[in-house]
PDB file of N, CA and C in Angstrom:
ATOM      1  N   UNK A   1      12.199  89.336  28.440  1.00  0.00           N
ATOM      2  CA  UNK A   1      12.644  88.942  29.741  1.00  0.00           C
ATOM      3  C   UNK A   1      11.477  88.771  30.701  1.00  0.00           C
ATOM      4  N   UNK A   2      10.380  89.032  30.349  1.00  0.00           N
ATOM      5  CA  UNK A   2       9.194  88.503  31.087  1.00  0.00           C
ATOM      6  C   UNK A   2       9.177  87.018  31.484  1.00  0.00           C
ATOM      7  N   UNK A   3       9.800  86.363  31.380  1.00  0.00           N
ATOM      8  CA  UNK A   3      10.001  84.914  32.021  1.00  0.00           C
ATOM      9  C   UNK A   3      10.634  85.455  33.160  1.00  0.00           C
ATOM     10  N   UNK A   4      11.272  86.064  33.660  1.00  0.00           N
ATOM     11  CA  UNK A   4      12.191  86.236  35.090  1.00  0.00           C
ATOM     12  C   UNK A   4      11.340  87.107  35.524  1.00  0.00           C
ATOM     13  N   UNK A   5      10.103  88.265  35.310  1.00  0.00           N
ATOM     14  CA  UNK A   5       9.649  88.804  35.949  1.00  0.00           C
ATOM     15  C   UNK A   5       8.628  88.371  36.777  1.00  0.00           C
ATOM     16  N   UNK A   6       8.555  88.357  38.278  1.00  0.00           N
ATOM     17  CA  UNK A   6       7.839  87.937  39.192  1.00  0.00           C
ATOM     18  C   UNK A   6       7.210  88.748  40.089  1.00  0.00           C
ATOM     19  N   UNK A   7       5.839  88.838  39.802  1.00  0.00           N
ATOM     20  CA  UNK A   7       4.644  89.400  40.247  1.00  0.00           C
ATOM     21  C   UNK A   7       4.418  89.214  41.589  1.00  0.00           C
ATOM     22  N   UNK A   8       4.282  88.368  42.724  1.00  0.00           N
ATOM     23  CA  UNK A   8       4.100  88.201  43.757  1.00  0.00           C
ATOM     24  C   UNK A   8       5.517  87.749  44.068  1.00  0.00           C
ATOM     25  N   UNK A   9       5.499  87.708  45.488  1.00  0.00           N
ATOM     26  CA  UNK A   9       6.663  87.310  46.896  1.00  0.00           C
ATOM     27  C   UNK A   9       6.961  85.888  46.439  1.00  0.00           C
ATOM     28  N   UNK A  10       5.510  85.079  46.562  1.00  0.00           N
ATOM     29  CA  UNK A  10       5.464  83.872  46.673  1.00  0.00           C
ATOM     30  C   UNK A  10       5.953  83.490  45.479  1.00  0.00           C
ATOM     31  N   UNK A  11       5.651  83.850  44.182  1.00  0.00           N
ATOM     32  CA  UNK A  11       6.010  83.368  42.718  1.00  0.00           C
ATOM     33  C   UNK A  11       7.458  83.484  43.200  1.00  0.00           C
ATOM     34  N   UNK A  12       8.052  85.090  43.174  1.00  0.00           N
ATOM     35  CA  UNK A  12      10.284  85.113  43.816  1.00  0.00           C
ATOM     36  C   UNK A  12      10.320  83.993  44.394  1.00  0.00           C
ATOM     37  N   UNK A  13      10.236  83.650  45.469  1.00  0.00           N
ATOM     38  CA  UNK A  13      10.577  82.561  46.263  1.00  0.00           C
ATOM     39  C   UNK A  13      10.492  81.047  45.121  1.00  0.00           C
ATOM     40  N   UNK A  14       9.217  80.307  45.027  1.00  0.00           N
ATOM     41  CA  UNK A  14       9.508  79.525  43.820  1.00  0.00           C
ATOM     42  C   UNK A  14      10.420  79.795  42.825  1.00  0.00           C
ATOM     43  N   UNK A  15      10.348  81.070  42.542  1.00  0.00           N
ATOM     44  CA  UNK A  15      11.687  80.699  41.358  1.00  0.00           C
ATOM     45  C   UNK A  15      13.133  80.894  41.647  1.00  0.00           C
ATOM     46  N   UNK A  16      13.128  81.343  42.806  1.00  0.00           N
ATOM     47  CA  UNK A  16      14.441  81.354  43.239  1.00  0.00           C
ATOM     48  C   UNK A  16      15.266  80.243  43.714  1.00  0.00           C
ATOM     49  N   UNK A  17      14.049  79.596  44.729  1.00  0.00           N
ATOM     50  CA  UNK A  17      14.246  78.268  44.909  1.00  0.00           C
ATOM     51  C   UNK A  17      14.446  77.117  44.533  1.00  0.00           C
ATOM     52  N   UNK A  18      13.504  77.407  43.414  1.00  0.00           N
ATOM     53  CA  UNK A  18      13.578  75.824  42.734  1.00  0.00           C
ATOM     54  C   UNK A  18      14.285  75.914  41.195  1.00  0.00           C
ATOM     55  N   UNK A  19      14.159  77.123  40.440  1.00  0.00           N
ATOM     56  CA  UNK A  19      14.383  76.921  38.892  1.00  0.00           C
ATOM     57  C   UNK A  19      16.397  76.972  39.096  1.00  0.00           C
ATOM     58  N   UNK A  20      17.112  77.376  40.098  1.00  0.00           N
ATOM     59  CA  UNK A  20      18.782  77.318  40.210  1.00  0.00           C
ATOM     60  C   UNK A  20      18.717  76.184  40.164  1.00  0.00           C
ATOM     61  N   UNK A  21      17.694  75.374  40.712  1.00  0.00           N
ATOM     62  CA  UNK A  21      17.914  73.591  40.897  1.00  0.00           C
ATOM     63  C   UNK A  21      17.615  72.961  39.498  1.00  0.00           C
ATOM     64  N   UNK A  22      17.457  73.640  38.565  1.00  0.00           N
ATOM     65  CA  UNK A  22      16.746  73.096  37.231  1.00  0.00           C
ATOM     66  C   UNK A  22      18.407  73.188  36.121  1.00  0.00           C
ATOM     67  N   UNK A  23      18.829  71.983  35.922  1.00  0.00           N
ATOM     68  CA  UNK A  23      20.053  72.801  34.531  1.00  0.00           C
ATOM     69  C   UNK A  23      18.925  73.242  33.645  1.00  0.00           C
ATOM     70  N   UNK A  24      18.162  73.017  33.024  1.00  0.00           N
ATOM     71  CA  UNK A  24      17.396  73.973  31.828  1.00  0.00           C
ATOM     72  C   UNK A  24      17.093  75.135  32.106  1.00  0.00           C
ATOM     73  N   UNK A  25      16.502  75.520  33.311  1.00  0.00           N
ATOM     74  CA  UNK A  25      15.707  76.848  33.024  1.00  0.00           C
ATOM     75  C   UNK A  25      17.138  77.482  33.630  1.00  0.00           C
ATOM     76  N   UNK A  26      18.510  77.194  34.437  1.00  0.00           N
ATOM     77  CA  UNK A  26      20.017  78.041  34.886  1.00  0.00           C
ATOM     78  C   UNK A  26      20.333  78.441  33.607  1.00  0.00           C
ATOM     79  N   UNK A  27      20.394  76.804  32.355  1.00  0.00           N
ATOM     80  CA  UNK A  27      21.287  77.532  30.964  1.00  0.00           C
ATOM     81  C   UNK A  27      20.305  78.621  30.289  1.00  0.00           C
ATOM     82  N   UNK A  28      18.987  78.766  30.405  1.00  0.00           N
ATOM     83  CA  UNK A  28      18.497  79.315  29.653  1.00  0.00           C
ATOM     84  C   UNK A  28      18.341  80.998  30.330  1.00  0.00           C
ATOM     85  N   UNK A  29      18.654  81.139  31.771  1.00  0.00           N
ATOM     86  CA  UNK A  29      18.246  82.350  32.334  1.00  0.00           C
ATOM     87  C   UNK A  29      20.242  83.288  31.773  1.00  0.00           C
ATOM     88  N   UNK A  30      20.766  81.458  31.663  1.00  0.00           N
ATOM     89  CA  UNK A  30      22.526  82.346  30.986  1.00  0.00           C
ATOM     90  C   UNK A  30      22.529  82.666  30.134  1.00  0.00           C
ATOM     91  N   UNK A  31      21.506  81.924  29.003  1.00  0.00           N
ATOM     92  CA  UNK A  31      21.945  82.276  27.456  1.00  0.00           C
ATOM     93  C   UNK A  31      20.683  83.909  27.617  1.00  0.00           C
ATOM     94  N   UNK A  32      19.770  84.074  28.403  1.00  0.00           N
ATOM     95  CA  UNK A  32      18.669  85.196  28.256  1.00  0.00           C
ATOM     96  C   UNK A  32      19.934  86.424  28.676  1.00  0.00           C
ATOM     97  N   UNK A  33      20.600  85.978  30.217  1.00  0.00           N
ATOM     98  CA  UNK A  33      21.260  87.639  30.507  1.00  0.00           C
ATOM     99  C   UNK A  33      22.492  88.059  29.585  1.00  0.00           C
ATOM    100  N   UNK A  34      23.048  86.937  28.677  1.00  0.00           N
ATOM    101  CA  UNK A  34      23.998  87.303  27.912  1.00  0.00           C
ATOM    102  C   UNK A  34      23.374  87.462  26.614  1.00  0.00           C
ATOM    103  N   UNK A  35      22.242  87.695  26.213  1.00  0.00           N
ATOM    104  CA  UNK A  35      21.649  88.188  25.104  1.00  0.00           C
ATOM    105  C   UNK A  35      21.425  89.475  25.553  1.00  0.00           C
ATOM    106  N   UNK A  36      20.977  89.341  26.862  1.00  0.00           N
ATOM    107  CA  UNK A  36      20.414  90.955  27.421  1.00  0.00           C
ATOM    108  C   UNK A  36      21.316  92.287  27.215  1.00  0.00           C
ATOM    109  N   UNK A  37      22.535  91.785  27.320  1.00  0.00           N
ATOM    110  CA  UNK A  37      23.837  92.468  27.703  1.00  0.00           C
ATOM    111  C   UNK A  37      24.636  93.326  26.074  1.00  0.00           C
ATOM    112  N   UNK A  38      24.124  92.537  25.614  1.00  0.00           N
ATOM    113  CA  UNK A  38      23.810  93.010  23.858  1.00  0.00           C
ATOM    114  C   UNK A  38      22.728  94.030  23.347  1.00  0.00           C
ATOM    115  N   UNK A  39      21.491  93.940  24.311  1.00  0.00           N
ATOM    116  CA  UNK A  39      20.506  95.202  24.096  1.00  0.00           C
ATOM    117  C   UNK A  39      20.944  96.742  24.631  1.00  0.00           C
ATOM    118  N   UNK A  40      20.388  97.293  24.163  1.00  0.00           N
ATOM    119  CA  UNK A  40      20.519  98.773  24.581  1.00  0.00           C
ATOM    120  C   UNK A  40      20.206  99.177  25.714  1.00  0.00           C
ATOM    121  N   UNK A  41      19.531  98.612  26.203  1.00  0.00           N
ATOM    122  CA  UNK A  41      18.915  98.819  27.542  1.00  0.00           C
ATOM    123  C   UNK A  41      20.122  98.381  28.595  1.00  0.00           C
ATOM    124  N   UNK A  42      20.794  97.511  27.968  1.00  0.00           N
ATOM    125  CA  UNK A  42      22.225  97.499  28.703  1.00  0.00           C
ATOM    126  C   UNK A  42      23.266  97.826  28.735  1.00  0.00           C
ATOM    127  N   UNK A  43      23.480  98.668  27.395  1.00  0.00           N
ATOM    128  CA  UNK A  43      24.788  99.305  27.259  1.00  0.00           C
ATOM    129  C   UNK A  43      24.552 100.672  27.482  1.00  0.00           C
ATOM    130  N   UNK A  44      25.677 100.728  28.955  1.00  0.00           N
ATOM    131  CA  UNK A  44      25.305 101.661  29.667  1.00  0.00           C
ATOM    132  C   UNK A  44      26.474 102.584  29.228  1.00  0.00           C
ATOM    133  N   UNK A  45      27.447 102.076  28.458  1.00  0.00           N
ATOM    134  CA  UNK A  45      28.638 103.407  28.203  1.00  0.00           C
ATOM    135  C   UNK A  45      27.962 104.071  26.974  1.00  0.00           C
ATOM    136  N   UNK A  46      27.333 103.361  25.839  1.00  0.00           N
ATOM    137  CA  UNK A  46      26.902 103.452  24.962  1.00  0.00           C
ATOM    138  C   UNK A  46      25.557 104.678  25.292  1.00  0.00           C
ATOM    139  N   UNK A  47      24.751 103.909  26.514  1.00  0.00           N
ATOM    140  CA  UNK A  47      23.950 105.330  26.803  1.00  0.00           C
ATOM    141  C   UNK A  47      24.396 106.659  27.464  1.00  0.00           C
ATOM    142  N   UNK A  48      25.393 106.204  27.955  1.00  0.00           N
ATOM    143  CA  UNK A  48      26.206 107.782  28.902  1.00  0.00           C
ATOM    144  C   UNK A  48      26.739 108.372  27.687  1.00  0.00           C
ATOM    145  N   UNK A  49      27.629 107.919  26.443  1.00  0.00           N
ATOM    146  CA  UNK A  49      28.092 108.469  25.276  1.00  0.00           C
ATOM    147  C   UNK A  49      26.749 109.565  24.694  1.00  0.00           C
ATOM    148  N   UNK A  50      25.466 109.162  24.385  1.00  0.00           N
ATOM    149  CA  UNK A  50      24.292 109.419  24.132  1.00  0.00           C
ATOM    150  C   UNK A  50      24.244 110.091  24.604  1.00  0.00           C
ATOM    151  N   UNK A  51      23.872 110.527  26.453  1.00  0.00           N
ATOM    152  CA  UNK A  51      23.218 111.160  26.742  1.00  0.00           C
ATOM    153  C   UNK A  51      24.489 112.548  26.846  1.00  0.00           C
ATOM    154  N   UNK A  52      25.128 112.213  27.222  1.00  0.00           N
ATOM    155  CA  UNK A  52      26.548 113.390  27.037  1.00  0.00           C
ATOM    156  C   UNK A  52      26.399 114.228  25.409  1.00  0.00           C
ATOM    157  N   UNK A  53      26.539 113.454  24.501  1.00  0.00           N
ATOM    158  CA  UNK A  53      26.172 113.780  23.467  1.00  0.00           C
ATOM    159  C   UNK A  53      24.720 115.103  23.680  1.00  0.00           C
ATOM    160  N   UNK A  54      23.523 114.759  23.836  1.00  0.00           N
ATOM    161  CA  UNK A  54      22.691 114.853  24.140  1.00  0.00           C
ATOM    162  C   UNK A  54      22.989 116.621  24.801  1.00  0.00           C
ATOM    163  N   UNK A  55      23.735 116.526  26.003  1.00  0.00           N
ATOM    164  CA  UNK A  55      23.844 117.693  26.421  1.00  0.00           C
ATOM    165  C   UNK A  55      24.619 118.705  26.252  1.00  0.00           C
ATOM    166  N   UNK A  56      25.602 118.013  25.380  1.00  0.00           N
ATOM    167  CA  UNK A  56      26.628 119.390  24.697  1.00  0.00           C
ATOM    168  C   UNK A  56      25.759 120.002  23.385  1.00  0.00           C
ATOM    169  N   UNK A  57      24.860 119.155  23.123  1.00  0.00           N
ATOM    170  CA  UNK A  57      24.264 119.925  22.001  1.00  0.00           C
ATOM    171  C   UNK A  57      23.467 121.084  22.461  1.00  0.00           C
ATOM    172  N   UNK A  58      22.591 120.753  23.663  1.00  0.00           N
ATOM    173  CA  UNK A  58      21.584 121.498  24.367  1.00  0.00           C
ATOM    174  C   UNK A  58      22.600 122.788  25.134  1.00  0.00           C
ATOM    175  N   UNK A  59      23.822 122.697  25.336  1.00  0.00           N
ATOM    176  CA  UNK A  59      24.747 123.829  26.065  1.00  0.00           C
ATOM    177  C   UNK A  59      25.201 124.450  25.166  1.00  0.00           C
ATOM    178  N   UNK A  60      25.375 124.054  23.650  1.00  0.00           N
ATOM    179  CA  UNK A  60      25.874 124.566  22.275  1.00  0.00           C
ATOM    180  C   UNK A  60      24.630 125.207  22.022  1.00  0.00           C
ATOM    181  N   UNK A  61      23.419 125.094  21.883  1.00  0.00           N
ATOM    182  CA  UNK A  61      22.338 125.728  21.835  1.00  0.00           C
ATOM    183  C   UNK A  61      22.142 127.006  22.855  1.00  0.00           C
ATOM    184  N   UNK A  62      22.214 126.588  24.202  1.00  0.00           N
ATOM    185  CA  UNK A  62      22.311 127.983  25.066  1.00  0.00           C
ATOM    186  C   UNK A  62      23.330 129.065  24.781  1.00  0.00           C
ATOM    187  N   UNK A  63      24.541 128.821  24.454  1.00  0.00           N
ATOM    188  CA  UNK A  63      25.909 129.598  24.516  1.00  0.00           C
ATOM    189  C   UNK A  63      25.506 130.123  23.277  1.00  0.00           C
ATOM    190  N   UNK A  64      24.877 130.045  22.028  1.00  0.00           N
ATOM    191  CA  UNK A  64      24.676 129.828  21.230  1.00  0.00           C
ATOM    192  C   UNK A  64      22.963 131.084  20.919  1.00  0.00           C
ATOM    193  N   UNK A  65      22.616 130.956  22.089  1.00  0.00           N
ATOM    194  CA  UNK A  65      21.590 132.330  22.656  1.00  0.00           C
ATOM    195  C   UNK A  65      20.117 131.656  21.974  1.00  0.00           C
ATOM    196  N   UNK A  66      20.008 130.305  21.103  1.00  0.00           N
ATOM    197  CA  UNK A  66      19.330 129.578  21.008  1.00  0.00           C
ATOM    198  C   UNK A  66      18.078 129.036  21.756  1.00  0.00           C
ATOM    199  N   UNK A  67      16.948 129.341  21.306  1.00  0.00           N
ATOM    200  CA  UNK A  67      16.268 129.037  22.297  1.00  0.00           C
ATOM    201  C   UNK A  67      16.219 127.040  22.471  1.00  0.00           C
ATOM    202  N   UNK A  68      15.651 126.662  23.758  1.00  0.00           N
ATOM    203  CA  UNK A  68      15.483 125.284  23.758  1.00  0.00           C
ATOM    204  C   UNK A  68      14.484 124.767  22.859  1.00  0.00           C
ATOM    205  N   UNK A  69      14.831 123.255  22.090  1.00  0.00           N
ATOM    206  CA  UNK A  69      14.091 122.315  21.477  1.00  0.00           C
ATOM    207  C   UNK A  69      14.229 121.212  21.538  1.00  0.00           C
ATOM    208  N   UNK A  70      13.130 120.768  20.931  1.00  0.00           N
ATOM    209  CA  UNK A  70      13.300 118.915  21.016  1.00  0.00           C
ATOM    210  C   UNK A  70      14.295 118.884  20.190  1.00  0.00           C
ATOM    211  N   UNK A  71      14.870 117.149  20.783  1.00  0.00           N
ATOM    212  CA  UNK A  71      16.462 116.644  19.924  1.00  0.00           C
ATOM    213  C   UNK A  71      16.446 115.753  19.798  1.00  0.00           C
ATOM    214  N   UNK A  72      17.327 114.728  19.292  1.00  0.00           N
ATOM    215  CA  UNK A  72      17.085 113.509  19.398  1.00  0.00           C
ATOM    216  C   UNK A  72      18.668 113.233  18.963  1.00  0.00           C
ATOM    217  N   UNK A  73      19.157 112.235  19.981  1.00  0.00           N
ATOM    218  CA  UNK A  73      20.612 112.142  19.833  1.00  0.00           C
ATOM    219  C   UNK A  73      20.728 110.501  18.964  1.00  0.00           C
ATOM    220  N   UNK A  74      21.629 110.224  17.859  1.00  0.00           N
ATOM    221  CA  UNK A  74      21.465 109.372  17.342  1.00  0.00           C
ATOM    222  C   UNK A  74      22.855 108.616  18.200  1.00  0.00           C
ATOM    223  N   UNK A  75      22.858 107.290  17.958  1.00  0.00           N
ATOM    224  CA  UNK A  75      23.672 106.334  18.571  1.00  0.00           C
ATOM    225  C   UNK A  75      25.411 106.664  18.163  1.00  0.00           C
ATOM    226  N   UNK A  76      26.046 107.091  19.034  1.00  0.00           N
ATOM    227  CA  UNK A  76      27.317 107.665  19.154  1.00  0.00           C
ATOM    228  C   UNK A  76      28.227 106.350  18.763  1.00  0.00           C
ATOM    229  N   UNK A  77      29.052 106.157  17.704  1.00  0.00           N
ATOM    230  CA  UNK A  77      30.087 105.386  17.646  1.00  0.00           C
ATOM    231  C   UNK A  77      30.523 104.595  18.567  1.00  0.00           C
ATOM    232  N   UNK A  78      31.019 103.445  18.982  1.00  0.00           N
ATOM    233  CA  UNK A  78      31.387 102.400  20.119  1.00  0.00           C
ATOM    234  C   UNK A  78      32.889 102.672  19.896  1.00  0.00           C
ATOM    235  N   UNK A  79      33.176 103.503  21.306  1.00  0.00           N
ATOM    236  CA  UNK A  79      34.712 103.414  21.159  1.00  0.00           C
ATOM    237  C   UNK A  79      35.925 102.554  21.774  1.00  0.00           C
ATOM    238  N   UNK A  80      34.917 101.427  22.985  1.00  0.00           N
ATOM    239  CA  UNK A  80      35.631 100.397  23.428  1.00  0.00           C
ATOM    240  C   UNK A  80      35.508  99.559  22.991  1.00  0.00           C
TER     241      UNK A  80
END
């Protein structure tokens, strides 16, 4: 997604301005955010599942008289 990222004011403005006026670079910023929306970095129920995950293990560990450690929560089933 480094094509949409804009370093200076002046670069935002040009691309705000002018590339909506472009059909190529509109279909291509549609087909980029609906690819995006498919990464992990965007599935945000998928990361709240995770990180929930994540902390019942670490409260199962305390109750548990366990001392704290590293964890690593693996990708929780998609339930919608």
């Amino acid at each position: 997604m480094a094509h949409i990222a804009c370093s200076t004011l002046d670069f935002w403005r040009g691309e705000t301005l002018h590339k909506p006026n472009s059909t190529a670079s509109s279909r291509r910023l549609r087909e980029t955010s609906a690819a995006g929306e498919r990464l992990p970095l965007f599935d945000t129920p998928r990361f709240v599942r995770d990180l929930e995950s994540a902390y019942d293990v670490t409260w199962q560990r305390h109750v548990a008289g366990q001392p704290p450690q590293a964890l690593s929560v693996s990708d929780q089933p998609d339930l919608g």
